[in-house]
Each structure stands twice: as C-alpha cells, then as structure tokens.
C-alpha atoms as a PDB file:
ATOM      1  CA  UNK A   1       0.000   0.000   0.000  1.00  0.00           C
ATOM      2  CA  UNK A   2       1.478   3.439  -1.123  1.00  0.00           C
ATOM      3  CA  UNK A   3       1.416   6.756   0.599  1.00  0.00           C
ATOM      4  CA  UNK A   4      -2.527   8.105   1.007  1.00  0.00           C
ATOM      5  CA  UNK A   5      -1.175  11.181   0.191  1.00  0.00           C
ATOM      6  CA  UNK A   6       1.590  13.369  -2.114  1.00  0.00           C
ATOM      7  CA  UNK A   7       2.915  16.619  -2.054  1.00  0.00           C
ATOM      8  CA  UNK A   8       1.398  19.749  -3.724  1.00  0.00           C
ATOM      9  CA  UNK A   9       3.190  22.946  -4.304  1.00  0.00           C
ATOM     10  CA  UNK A  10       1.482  26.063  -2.702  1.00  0.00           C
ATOM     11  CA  UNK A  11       2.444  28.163  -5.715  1.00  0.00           C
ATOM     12  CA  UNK A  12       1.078  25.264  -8.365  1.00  0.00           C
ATOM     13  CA  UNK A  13      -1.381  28.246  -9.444  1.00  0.00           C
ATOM     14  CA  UNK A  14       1.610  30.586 -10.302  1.00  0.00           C
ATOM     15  CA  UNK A  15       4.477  27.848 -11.202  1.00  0.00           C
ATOM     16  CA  UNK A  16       5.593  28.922 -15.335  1.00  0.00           C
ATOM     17  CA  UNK A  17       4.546  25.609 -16.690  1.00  0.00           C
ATOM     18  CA  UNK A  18       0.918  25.792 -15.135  1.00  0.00           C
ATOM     19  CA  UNK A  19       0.631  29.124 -16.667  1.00  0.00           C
ATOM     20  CA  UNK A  20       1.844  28.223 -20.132  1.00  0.00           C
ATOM     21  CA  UNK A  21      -0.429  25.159 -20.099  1.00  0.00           C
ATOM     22  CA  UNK A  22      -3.537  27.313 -18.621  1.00  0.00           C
ATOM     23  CA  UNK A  23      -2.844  29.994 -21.073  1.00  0.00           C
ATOM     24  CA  UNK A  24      -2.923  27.672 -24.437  1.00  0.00           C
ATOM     25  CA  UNK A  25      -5.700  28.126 -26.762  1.00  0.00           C
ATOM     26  CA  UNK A  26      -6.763  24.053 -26.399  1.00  0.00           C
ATOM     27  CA  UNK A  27     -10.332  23.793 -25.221  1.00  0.00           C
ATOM     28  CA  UNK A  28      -8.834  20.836 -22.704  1.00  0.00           C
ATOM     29  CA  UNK A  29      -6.654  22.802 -21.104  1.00  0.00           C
ATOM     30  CA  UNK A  30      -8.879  23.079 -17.791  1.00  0.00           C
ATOM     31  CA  UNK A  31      -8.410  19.145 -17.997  1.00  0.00           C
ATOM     32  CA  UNK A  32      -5.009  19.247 -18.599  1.00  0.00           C
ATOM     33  CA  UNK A  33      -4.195  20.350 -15.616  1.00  0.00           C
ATOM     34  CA  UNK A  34      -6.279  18.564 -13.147  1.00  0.00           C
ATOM     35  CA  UNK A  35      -5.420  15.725 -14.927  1.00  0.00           C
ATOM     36  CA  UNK A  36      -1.954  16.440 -14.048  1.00  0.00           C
ATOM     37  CA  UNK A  37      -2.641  16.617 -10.248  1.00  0.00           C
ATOM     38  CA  UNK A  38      -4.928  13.928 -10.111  1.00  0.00           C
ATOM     39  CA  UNK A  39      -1.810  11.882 -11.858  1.00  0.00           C
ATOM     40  CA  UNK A  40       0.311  12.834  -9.058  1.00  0.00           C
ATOM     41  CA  UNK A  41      -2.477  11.687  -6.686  1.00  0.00           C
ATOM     42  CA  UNK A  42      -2.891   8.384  -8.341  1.00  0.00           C
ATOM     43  CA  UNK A  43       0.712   7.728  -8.594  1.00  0.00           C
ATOM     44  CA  UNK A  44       1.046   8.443  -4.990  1.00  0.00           C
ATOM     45  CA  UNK A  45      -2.027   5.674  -4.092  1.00  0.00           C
ATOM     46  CA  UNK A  46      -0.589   3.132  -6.521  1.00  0.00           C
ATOM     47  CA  UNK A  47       2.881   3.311  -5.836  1.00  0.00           C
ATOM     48  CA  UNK A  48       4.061   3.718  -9.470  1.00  0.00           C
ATOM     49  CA  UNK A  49       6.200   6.722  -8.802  1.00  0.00           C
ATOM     50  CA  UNK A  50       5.282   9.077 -11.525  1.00  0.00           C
ATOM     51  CA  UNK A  51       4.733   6.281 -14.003  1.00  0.00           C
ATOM     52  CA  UNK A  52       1.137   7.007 -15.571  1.00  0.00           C
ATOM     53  CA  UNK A  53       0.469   3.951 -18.544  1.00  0.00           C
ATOM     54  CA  UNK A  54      -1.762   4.868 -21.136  1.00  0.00           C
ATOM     55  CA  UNK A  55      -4.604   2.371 -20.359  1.00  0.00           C
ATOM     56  CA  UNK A  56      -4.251   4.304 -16.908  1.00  0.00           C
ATOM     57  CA  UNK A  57      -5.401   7.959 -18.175  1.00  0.00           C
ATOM     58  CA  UNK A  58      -8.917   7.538 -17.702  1.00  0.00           C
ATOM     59  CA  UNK A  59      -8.205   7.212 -14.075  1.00  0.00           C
ATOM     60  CA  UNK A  60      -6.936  10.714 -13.589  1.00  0.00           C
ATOM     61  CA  UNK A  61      -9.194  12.027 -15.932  1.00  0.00           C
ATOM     62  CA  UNK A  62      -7.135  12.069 -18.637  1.00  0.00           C
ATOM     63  CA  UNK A  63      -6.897  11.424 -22.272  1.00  0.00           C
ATOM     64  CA  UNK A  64      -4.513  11.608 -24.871  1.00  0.00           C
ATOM     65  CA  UNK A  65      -4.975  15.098 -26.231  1.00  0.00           C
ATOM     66  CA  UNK A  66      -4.712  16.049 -22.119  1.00  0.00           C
ATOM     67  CA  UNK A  67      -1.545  13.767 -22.075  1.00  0.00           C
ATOM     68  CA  UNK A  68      -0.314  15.837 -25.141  1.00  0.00           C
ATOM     69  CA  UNK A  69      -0.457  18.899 -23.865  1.00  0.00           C
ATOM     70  CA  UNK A  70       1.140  18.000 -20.252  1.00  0.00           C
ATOM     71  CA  UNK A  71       4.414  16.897 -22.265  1.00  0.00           C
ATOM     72  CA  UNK A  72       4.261  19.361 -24.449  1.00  0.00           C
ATOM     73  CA  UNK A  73       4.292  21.901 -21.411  1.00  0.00           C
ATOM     74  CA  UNK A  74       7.386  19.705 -19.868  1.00  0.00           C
ATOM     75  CA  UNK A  75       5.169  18.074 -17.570  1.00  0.00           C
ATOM     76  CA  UNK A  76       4.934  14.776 -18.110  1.00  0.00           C
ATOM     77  CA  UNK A  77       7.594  12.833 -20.094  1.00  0.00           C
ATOM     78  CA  UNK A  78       6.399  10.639 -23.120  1.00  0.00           C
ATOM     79  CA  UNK A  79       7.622   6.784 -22.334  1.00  0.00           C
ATOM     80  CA  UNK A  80       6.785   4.150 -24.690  1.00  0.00           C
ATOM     81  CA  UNK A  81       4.366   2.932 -23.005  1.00  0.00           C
ATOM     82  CA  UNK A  82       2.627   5.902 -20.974  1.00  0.00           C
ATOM     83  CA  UNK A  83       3.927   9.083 -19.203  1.00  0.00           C
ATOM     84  CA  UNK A  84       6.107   9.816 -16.499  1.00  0.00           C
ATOM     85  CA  UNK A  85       5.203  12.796 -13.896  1.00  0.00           C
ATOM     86  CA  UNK A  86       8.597  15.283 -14.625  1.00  0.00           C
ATOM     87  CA  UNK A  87      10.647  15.555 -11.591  1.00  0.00           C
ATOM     88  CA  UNK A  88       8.641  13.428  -9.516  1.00  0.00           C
ATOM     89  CA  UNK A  89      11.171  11.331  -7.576  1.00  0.00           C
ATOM     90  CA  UNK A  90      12.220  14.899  -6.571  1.00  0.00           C
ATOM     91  CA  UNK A  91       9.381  15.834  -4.825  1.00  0.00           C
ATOM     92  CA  UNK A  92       7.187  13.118  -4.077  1.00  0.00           C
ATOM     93  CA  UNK A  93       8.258  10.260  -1.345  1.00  0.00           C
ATOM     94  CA  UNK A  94       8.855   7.066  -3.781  1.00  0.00           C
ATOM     95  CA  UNK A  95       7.299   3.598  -2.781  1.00  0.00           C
ATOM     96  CA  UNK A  96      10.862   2.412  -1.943  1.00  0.00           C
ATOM     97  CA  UNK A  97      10.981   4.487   0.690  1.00  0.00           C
ATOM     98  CA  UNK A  98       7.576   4.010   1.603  1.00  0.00           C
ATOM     99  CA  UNK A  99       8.039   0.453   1.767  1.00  0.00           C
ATOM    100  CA  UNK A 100      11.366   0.805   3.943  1.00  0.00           C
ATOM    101  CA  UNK A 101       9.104   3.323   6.948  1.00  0.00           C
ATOM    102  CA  UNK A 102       6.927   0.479   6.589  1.00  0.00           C
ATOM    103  CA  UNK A 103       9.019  -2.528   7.518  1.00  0.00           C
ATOM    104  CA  UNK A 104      10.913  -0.290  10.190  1.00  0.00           C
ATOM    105  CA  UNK A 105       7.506   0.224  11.353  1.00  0.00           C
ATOM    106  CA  UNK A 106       6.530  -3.256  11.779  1.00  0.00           C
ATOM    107  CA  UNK A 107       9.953  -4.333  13.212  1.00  0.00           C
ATOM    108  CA  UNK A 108       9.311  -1.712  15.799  1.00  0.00           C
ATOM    109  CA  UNK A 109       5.489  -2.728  16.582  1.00  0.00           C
ATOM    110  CA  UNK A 110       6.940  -6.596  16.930  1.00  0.00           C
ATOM    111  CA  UNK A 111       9.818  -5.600  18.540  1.00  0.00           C
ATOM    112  CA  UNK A 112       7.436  -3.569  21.341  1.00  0.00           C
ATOM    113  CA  UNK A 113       4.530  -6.251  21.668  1.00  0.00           C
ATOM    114  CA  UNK A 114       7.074  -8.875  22.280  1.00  0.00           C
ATOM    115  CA  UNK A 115       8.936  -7.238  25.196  1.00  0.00           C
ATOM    116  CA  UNK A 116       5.627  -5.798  26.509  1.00  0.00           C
ATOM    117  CA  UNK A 117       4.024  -9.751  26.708  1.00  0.00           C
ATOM    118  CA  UNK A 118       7.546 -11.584  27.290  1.00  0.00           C
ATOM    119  CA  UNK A 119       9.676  -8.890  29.106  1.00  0.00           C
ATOM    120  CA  UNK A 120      11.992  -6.719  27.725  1.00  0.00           C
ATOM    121  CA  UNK A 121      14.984  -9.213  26.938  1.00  0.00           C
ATOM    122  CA  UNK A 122      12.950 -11.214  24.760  1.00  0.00           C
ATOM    123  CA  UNK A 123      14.393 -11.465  21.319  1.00  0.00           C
ATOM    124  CA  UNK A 124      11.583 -13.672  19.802  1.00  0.00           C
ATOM    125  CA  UNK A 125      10.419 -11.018  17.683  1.00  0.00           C
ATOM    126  CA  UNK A 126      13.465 -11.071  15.489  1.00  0.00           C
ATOM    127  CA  UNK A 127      12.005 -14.514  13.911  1.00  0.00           C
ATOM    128  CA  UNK A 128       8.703 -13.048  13.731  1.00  0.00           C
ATOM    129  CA  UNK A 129      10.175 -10.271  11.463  1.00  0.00           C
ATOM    130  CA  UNK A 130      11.851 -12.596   9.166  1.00  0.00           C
ATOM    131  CA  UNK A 131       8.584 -14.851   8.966  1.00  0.00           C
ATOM    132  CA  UNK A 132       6.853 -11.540   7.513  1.00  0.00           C
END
C-alpha cells in the first residue's frame, strides 16, 4: 500500500509551466491540468512513482490530447508505453521508501509487543520479522 497522500506545491497556481499550459488556446486545457494533479495523486495511491500507462489515463481524468499537452508543457515525459510525472522522484516520497518506513515500522510494533508480553529481553520477535 502506497502513501494516502503526495505533495502539492502552494504556488502550483503561479508555477511557469501551469501558466503556459492554462494559457494555451486548447479547449482541454482546464483538464489538462487537473489531470496532471490527479496523476500525481494516483501515482502516490498506486505506488508507481510518476509512471502514468496509457490504459491508466482515464483514471486521472485524462486522455490523450490532455496527455499531449502535459508533455508538451514539460510536464509529463512521453515513455513508450505511458507518461512519467517530470521531476517526480524529486518531490514526491517514492514507494521504496515508503516500503522501507513500513518494515521499520513493523519491526518496531513486533519488537514492542514482544517485550511488553515476554519482558523486555525477549528477542523472539526477530524470527517473527523474518517470517513476515
């Protein structure tokens, strides 16, 4: 399970590639860009780290023209087989990581239930961890 949230710049309003995108004559434009925060959202919830596949665009409201116009304002990255969120490892927490808080988290939570039911010098948790 990824991360039920991502990160959102304050300024996204103001940022030079919002405006440029906002400011384009395409009648999608509106779409275009909540498409392109509802990608970051869904990336975020599926743990693909910026990776959006093509089949996957209707699930951030998306569609092709939309995905045009996002790379052609340098926010999104064409891949051969769908899109990648620009600079997204930069910003956003990626499900490595995630993953990583997660298993500390559960080492600590075994860890503290075992010495709180067998006394604190009980190492029994250790094989409980590497039974997960």
């Amino acid at each position: 399970m990824a991360l039920p949230w991502v990160r959102l710049d304050a300024n996204i309003a103001a940022h030079d590639k919002i405006l440029g995108l906002l400011s384009d004559e395409a009648e999608d434009r509106w779409q275009a860009a909540a498409s392109y925060m509802f990608a970051m959202a869904w990336s975020g919830g599926a743990g693909t780290d910026g990776f959006v596949r093509r089949a996957a665009l209707p699930f951030v409201h998306g569609t092709a023209a939309t995905a045009k116009l996002l790379v052609a304002y340098e926010l999104w990255d064409e891949m051969p087989d769908g899109y990648h969120i620009r600079n997204y490892a930069a910003r956003q927490e990626l499900e490595v990581v995630s993953q990583a808080k997660r298993a500390a988290q559960r080492a600590g939570a075994l860890k503290a239930n075992c010495q709180r039911f067998h006394g604190k010098d009980c190492g029994c948790w250790r094989d409980k961890l590497e039974a997960v």
